[in-house]
Protein backbone atom coordinates (compact mmCIF):
# COMPACT_ATOMS: atom_id res chain seq x y z
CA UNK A 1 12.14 13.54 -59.79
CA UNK A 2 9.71 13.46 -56.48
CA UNK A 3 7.64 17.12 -56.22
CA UNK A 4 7.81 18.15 -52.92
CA UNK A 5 4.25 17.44 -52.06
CA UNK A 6 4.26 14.17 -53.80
CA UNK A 7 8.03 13.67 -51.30
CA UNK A 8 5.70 15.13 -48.38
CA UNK A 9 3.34 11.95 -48.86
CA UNK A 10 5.84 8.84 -49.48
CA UNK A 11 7.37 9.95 -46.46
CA UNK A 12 3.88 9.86 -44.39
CA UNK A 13 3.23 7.08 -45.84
CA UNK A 14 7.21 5.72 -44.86
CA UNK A 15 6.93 6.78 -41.84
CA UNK A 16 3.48 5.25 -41.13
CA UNK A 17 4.80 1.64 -42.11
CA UNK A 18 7.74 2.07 -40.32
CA UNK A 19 5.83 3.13 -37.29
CA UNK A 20 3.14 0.03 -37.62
CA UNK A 21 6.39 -2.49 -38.09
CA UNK A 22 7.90 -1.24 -34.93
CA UNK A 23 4.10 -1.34 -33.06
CA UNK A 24 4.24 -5.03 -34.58
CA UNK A 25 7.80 -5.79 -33.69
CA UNK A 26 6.92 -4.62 -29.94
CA UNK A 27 3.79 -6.77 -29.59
CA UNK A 28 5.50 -9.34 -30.74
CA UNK A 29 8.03 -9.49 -27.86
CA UNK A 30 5.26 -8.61 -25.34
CA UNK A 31 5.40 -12.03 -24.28
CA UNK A 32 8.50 -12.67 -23.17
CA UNK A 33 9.13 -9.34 -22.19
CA UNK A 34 6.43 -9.10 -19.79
CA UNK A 35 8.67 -11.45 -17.44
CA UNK A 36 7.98 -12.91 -13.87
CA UNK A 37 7.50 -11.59 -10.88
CA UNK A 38 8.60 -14.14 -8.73
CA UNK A 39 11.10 -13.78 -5.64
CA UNK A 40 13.80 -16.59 -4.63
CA UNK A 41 13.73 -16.86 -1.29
CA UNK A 42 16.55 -17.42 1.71
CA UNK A 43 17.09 -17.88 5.34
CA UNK A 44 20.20 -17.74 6.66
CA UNK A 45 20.32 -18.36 10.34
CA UNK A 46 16.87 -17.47 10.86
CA UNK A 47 17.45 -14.67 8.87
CA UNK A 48 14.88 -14.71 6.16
CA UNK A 49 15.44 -12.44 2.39
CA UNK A 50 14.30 -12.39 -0.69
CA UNK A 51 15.27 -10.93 -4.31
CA UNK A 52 14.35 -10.18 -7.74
CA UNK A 53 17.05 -9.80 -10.12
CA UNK A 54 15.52 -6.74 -12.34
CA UNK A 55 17.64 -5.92 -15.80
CA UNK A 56 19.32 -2.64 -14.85
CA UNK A 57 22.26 -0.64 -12.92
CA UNK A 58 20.51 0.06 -9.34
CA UNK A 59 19.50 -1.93 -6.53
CA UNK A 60 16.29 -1.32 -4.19
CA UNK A 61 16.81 -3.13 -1.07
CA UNK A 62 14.69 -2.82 2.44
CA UNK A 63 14.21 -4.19 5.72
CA UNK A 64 10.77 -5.03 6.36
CA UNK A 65 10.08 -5.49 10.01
CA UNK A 66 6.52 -6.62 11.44
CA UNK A 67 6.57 -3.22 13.04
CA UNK A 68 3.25 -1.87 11.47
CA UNK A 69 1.14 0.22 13.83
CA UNK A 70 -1.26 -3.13 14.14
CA UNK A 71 1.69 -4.53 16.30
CA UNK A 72 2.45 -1.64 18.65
CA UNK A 73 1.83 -2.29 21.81
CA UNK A 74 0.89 1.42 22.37
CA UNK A 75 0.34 4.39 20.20
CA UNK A 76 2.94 6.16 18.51
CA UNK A 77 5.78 3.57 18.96
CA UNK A 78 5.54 2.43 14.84
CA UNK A 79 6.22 6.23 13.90
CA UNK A 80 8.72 6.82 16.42
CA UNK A 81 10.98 3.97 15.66
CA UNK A 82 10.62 5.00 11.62
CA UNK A 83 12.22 8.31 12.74
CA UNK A 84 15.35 6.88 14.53
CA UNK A 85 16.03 5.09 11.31
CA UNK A 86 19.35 6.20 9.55
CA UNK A 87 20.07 7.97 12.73
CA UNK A 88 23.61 7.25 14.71
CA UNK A 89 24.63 3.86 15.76
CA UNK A 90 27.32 2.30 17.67
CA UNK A 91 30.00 2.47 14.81
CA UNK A 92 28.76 5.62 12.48
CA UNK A 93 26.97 9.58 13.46
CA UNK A 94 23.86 10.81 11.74
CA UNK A 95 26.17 12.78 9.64
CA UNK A 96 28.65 10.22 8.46
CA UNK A 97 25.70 8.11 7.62
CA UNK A 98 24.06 11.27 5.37
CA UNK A 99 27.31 11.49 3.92
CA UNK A 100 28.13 8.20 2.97
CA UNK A 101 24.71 7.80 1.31
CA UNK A 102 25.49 11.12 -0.61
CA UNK A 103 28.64 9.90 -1.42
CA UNK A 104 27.20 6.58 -3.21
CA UNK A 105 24.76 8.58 -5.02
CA UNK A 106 21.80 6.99 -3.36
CA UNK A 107 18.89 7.62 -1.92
CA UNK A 108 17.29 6.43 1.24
CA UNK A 109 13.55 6.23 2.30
CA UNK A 110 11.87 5.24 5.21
CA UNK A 111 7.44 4.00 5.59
CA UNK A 112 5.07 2.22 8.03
CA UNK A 113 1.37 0.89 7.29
CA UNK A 114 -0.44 -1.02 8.98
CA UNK A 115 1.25 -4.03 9.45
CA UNK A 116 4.77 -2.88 8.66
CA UNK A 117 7.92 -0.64 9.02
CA UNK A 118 10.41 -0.53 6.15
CA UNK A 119 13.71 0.88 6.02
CA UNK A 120 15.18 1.00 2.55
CA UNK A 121 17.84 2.70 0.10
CA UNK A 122 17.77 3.30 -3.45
CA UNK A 123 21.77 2.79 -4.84
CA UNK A 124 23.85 1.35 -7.68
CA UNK A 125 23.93 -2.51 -7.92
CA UNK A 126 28.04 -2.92 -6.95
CA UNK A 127 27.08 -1.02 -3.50
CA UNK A 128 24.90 -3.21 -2.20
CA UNK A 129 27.77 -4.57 0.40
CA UNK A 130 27.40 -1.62 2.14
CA UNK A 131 23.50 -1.15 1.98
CA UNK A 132 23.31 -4.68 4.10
CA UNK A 133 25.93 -3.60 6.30
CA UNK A 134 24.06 -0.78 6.99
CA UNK A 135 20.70 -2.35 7.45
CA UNK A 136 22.02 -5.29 10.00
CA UNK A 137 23.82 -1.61 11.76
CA UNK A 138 20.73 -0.26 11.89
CA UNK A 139 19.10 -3.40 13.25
CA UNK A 140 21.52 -4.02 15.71
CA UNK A 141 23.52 -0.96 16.88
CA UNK A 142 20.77 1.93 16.88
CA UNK A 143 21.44 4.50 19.78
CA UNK A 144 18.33 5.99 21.10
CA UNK A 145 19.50 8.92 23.00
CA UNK A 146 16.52 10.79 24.96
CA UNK A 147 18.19 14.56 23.77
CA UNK A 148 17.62 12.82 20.56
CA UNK A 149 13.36 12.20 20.97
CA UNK A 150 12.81 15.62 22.54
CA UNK A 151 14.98 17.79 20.19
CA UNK A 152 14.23 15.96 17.04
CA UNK A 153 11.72 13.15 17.09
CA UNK A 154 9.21 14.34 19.38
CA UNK A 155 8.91 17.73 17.01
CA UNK A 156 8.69 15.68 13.53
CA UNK A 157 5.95 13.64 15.19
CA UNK A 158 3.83 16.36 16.06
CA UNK A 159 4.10 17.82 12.60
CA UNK A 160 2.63 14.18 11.29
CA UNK A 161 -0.18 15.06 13.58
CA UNK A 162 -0.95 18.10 12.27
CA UNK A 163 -0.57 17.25 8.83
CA UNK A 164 -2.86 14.43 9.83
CA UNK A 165 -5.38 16.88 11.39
CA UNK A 166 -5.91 18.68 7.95
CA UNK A 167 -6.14 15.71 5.81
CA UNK A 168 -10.09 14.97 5.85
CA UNK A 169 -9.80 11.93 3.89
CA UNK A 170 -6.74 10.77 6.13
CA UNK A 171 -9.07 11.13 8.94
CA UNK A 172 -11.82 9.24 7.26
CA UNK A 173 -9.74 6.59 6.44
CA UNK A 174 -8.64 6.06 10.01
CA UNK A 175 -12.20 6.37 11.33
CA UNK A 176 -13.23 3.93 9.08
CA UNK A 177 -10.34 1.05 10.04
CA UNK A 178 -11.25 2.23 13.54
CA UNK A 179 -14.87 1.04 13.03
CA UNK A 180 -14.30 -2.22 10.82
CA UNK A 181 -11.63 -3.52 12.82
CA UNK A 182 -11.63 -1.89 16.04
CA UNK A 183 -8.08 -2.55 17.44
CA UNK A 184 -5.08 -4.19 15.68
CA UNK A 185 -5.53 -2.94 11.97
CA UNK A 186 -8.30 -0.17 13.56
CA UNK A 187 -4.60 1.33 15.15
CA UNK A 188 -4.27 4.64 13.18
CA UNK A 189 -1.28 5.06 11.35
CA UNK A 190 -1.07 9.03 12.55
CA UNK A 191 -1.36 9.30 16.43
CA UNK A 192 -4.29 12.01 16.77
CA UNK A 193 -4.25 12.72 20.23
CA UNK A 194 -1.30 14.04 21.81
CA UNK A 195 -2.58 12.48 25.91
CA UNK A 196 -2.02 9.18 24.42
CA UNK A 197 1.55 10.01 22.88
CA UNK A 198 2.71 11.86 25.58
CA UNK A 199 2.08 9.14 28.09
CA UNK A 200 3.44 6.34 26.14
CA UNK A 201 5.91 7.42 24.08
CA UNK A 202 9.75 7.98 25.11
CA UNK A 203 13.08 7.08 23.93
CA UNK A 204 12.84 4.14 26.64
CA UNK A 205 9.84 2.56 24.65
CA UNK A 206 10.77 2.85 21.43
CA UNK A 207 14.32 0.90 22.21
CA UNK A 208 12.10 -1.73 23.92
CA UNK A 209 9.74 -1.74 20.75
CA UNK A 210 13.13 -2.14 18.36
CA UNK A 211 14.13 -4.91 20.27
CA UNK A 212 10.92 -6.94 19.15
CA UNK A 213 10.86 -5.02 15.38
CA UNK A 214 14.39 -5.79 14.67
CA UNK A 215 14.54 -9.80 16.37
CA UNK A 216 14.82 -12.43 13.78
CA UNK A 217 11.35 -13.70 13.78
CA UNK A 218 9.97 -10.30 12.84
CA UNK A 219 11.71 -8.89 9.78
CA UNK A 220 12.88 -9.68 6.34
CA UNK A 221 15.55 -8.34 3.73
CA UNK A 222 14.33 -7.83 0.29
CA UNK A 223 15.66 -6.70 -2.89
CA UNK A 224 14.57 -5.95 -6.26
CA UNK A 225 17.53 -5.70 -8.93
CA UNK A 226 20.36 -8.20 -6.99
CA UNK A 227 21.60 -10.92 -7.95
CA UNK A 228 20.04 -14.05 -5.69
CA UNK A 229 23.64 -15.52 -4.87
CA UNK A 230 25.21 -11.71 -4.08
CA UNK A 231 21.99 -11.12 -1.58
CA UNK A 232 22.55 -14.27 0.08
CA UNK A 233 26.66 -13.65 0.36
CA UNK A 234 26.24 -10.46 1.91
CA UNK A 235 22.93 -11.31 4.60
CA UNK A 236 24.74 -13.94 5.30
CA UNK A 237 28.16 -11.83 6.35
CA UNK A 238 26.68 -9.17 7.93
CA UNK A 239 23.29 -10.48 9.19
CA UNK A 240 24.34 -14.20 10.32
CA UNK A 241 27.03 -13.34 13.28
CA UNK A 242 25.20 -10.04 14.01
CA UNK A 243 23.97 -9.73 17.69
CA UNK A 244 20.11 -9.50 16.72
CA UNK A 245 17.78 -8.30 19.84
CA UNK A 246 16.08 -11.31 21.16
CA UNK A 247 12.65 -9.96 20.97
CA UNK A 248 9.45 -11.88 21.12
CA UNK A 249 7.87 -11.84 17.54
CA UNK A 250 5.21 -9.28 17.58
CA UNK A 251 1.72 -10.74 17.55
CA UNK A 252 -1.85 -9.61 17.00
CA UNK A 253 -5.16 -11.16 16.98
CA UNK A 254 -7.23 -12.65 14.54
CA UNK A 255 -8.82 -9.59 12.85
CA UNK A 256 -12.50 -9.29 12.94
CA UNK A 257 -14.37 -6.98 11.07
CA UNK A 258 -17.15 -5.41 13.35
CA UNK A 259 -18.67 -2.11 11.40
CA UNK A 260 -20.24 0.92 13.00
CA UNK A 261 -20.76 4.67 11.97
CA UNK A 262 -18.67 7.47 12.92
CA UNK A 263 -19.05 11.82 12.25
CA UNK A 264 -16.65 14.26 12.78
CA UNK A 265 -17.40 18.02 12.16
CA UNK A 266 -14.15 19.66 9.84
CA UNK A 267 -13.83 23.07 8.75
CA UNK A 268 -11.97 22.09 5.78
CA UNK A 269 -13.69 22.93 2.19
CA UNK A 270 -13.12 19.35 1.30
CA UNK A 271 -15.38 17.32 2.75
CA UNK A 272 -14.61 13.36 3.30
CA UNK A 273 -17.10 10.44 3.22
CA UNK A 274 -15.95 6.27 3.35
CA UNK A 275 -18.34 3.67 2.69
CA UNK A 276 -16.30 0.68 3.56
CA UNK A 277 -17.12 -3.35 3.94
CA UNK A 278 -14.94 -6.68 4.28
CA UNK A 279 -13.11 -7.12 1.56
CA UNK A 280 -9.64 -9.78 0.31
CA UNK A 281 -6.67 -10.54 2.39
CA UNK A 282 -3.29 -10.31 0.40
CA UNK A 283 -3.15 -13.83 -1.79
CA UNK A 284 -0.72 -14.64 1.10
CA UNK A 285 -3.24 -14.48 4.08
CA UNK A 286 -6.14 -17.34 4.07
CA UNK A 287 -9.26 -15.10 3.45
CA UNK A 288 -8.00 -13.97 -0.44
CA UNK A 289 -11.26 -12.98 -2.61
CA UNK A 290 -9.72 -12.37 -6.45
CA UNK A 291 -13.51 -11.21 -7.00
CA UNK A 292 -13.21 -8.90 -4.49
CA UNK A 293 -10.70 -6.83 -6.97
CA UNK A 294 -12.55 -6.82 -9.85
CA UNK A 295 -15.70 -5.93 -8.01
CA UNK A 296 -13.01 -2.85 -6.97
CA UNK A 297 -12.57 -2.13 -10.83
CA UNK A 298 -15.98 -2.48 -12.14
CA UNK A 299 -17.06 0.01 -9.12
CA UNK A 300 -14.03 2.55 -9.84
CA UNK A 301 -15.23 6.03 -9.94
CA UNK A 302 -11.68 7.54 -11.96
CA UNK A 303 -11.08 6.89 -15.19
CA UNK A 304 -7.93 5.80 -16.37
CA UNK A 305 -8.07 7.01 -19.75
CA UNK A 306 -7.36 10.68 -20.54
CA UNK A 307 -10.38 12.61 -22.13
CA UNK A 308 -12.83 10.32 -21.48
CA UNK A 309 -15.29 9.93 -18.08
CA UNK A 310 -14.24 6.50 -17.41
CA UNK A 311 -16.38 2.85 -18.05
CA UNK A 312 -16.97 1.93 -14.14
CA UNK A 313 -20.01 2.28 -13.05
CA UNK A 314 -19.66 5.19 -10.31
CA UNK A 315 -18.17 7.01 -12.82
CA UNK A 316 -21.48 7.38 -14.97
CA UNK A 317 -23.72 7.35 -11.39
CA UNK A 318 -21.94 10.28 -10.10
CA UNK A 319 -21.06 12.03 -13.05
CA UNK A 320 -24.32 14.79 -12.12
CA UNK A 321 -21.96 15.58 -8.64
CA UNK A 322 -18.54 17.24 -10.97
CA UNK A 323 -17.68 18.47 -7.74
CA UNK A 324 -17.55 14.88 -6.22
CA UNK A 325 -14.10 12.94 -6.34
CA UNK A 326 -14.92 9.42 -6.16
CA UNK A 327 -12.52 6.02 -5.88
CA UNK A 328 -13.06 2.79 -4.93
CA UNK A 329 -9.83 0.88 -3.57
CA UNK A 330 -9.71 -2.58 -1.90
CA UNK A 331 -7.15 -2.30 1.04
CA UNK A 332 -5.48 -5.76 1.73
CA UNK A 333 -3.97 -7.47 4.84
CA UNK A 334 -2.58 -10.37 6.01
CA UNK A 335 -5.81 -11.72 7.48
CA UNK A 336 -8.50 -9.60 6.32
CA UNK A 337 -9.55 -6.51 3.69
CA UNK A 338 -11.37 -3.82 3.56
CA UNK A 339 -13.33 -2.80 0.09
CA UNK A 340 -14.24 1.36 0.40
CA UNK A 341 -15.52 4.10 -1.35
CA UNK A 342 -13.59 7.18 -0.67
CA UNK A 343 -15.32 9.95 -1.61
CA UNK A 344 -14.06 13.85 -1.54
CA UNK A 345 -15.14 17.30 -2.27
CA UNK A 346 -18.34 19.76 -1.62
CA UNK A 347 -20.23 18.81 0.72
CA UNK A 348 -23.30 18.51 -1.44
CA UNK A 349 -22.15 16.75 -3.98
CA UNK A 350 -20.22 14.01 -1.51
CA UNK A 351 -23.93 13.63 -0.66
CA UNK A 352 -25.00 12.66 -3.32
CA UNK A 353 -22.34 10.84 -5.04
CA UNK A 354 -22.46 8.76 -1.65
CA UNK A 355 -26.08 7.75 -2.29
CA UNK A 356 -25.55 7.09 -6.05
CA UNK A 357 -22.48 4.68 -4.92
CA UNK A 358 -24.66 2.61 -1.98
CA UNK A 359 -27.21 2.35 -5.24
CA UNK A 360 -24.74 1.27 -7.64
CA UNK A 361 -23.49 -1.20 -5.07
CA UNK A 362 -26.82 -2.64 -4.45
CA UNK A 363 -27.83 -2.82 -8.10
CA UNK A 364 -24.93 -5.37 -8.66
CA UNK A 365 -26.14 -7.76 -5.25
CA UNK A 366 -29.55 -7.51 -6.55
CA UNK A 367 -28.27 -9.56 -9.43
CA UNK A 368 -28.93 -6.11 -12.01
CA UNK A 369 -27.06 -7.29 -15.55
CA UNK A 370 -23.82 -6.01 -15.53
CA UNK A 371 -22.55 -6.46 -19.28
CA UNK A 372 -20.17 -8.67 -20.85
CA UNK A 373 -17.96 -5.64 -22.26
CA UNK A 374 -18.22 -3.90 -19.39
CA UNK A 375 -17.26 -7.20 -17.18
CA UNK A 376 -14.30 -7.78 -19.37
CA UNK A 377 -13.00 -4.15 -18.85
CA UNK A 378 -12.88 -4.45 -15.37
CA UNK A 379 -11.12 -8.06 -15.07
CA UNK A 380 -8.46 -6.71 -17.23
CA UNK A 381 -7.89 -3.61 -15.55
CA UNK A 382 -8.37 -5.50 -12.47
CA UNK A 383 -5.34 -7.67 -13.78
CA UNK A 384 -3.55 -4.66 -15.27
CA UNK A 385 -3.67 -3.13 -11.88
CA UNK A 386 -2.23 -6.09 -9.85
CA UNK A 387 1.06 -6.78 -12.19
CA UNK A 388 1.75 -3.21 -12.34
CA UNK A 389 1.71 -3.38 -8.40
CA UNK A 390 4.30 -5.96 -9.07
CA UNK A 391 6.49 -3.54 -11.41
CA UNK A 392 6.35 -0.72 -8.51
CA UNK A 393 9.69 -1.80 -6.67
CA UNK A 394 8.75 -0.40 -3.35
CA UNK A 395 5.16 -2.15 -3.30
CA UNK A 396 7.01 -5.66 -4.39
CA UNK A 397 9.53 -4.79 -1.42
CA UNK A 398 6.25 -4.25 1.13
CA UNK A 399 4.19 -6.84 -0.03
CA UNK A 400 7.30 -9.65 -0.29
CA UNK A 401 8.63 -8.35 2.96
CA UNK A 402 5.40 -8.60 4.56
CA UNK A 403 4.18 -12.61 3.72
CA UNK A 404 8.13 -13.84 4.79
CA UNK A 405 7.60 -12.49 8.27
CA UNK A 406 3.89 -12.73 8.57
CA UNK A 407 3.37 -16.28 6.39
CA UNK A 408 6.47 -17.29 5.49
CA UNK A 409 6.12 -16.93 1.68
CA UNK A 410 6.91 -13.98 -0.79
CA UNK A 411 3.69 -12.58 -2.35
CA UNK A 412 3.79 -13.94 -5.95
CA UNK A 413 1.87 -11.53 -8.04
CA UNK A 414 2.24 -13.68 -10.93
CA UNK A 415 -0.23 -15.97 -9.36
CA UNK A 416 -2.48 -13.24 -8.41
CA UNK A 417 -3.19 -12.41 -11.39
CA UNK A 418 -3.79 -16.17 -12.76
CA UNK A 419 -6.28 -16.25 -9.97
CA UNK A 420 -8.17 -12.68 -11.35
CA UNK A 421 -8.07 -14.19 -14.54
CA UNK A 422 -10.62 -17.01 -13.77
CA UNK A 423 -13.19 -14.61 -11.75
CA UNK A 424 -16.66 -14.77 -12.90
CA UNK A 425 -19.51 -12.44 -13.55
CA UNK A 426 -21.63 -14.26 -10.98
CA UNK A 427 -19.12 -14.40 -8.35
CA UNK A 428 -18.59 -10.66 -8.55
CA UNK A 429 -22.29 -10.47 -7.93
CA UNK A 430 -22.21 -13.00 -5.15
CA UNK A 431 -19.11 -10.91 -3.56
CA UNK A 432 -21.20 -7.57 -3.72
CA UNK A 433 -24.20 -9.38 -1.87
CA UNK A 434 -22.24 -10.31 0.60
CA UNK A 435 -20.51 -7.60 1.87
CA UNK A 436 -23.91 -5.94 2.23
CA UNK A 437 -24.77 -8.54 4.73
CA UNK A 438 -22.76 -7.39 7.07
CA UNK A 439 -22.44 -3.65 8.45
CA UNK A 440 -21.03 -1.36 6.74
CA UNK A 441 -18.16 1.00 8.41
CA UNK A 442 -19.40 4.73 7.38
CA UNK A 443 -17.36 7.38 8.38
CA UNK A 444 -18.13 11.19 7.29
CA UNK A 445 -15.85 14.60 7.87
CA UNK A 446 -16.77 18.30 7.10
CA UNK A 447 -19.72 19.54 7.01
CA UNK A 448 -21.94 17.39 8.94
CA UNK A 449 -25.06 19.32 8.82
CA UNK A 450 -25.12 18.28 5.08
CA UNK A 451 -23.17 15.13 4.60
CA UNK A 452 -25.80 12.11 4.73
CA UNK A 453 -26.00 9.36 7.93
CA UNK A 454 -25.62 5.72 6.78
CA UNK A 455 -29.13 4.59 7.67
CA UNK A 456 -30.24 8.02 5.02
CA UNK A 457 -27.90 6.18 2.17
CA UNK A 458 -29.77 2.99 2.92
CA UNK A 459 -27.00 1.41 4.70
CA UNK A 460 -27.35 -0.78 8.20
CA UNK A 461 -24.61 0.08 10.35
């Protein structure tokens, strides 16, 4: 018979084999589990959907609209129309609505970015007849009662603002956008200014702005966890015979990225600086750079692995500034991107995390060796990054919802990916020489009597 420390072992040792079998056993259906991303696609009647049929008991489904403060024809009209959403219509009240949704269990959401508005609901898969009828209701019988903006909308708009106001990187951000792109994606997606709101904005113009948002030609229904045939069924009942406004599709120019420099003084402790350049368009647009998001990657700033500082390269620059947050994202569009550094925190170390990062950059356009380990790290994070986009139901929902109204094809992250995979060292280089060709877009907020001017980081703006 076993002692119980010689018991105390086998089992370690059991449990240690059964553990590695299982490890085994789960790599081993990696493969196939991993799955595809792709989207079937529809149009009924001009209508155009798309769905992924996810393993599981709910449904995500959302009406993306081409409604994105890029297409507003004046400010404030994106974030108004967002707020009448899941309000009363022709058939149902606000309240009967609320309940209904309660009722089911669901949940309901509602988001603009740049380039679009989406209305969505969270729910179990054998309600999604009502989630369609609901959407086409929405689309189509709205009631935009003035009581309605002054009580209610007009209020919840103003909070945005001020929530806006306080948010130094927010404001960066929208400087920044304001500078590379001037109008159409420079559009902020927070009115600032209440003179512009308050002459433009009324329950008038925001039912003329549905009527283009909600017209065939400028939305999409997508889900993620339907059945293709079930989606199609019910669009097609509830969305084919509807009486759809017949709006204009919304249309914006050609971006064109332009640069500049911009300061704004903040009495907030954390101070906000964006070093921004032209980055990738989505992989649906015509200008998409797959170098553009490993360059992101390799750049970084946070680590993604707990207890250590991270392998990017801003990560070890600015790891003398601890009171420095520092991230590097690459922020795509239909016909254009913008690569930035977002940087957050003291004002003197922003500083100087913000030179460190314009030295990094250059380093890699001046053709400095980057590392084959370290190169391989950030392609397959890079990679890692854009299929677990794809796994994040709302993104797929944007993304998909966004190249059927603005391109006509679902963004297949599946082939994003294929394309990171065959990115090369010296195109990453090539990619970071060229965005320093061009202006950069600099935009600092805080404490301006410390935080650095572009030309002092070496920049040409």
């Amino acid at each position: 018979m076993l002692n119980s420390p010689c018991l105390g072992r086998h089992a370690q040792r059991t449990l240690r084999h059964q553990g590695f079998l299982n490890v085994t056993q789960r790599r081993g259906l990696a493969a196939p589990a991993s799955g595809s991303f792709q989207y079937q696609t529809g149009d009924t009647k001009g209508v155009k959907f798309a769905s992924r049929d996810l393993a599981g008991p709910t449904t995500t489904l959302g009406l993306v609209s081409r409604a994105g403060t890029r297409y507003q024809p004046f400010p404030g009209l994106t974030e108004g129309l967002e707020r009448f959403a899941f309000r009363t219509t022709d058939r149902r009240s606000t309240l009967r609505i609320t309940r209904e949704i309660e009722l089911l269990g669901a949940e309901q959401y509602t988001e603009h970015t740049r380039e679009s508005l989406i209305i969505g609901a969270k729910f179990l898969r054998d309600d999604l007849p009502y989630f369609v009828e609901l959407l086409a209701e929405m689309a189509t019988q709205t009631q935009y009662p003035g009581y309605l903006f002054h009580e209610e909308i007009e209020g919840i708009i103003d909070m945005s603002k001020k929530k806006h106001l306080a948010d130094t990187a927010a404001m960066a951000l929208n400087s920044v956008h304001a500078l590379a792109f001037h109008r159409g994606l420079g559009a902020p997606l927070t009115p600032a200014s209440n003179i512009p709101v308050n002459k433009y904005l009324s329950s008038e113009s925001i039912y003329e702005f549905s009527r283009n948002a909600y017209s065939k030609a400028n939305f999409a229904i997508v889900a993620n966890g339907a059945e293709h045939q079930e989606l199609t069924k019910w669009v097609n009942e509830f969305f084919g015979d509807a009486e759809l406004p017949q709006g204009a599709p919304l249309k914006s120019e050609q971006s064109k990225y332009h640069g500049g420099e911009e300061r704004i003084s903040h009495a907030s402790p954390k101070n906000s600086v964006v070093l921004a350049f032209p980055g990738s368009s989505s992989y649906t647009g015509g200008f998409y750079k797959p170098e553009i998001a490993v360059l992101t990657t390799l750049l970084g700033g946070q680590t993604s692995i707990k207890w250590s500082p991270g392998f990017s390269l801003l990560s070890k620059a600015t790891a003398n500034f601890p009171a420095a947050n520092v991230q590097t994202k690459s922020a795509i569009y239909s016909d254009a991107g913008l690569l930035y550094v977002l940087i957050t925190g003291s004002s003197g170390d922003v500083a100087g995390a913000a030179s460190e990062a314009v030295k990094t950059i250059k380093g890699i356009a001046e053709g400095g060796q980057i590392g084959q380990e370290l190169f391989a790290k950030a392609k397959a994070l890079a990679k890692f990054r854009e299929l677990e986009h794809g796994q994040n139901i709302k993104a797929g929902i944007e993304l998909t919802g966004a190249g059927l109204t603005q391109q006509g094809k679902p963004y297949q992250l599946d082939e994003t990916a294929k394309a990171i995979d065959g990115v090369t060292e010296a195109q990453v280089k090539k990619a970071a020489k060229e965005i320093l060709d061009y202006k950069a877009s600099v935009s600092a907020v805080g404490d301006l009597h410390v935080l650095p001017f572009a030309d002092e980081l070496g920049l040409k703006v």
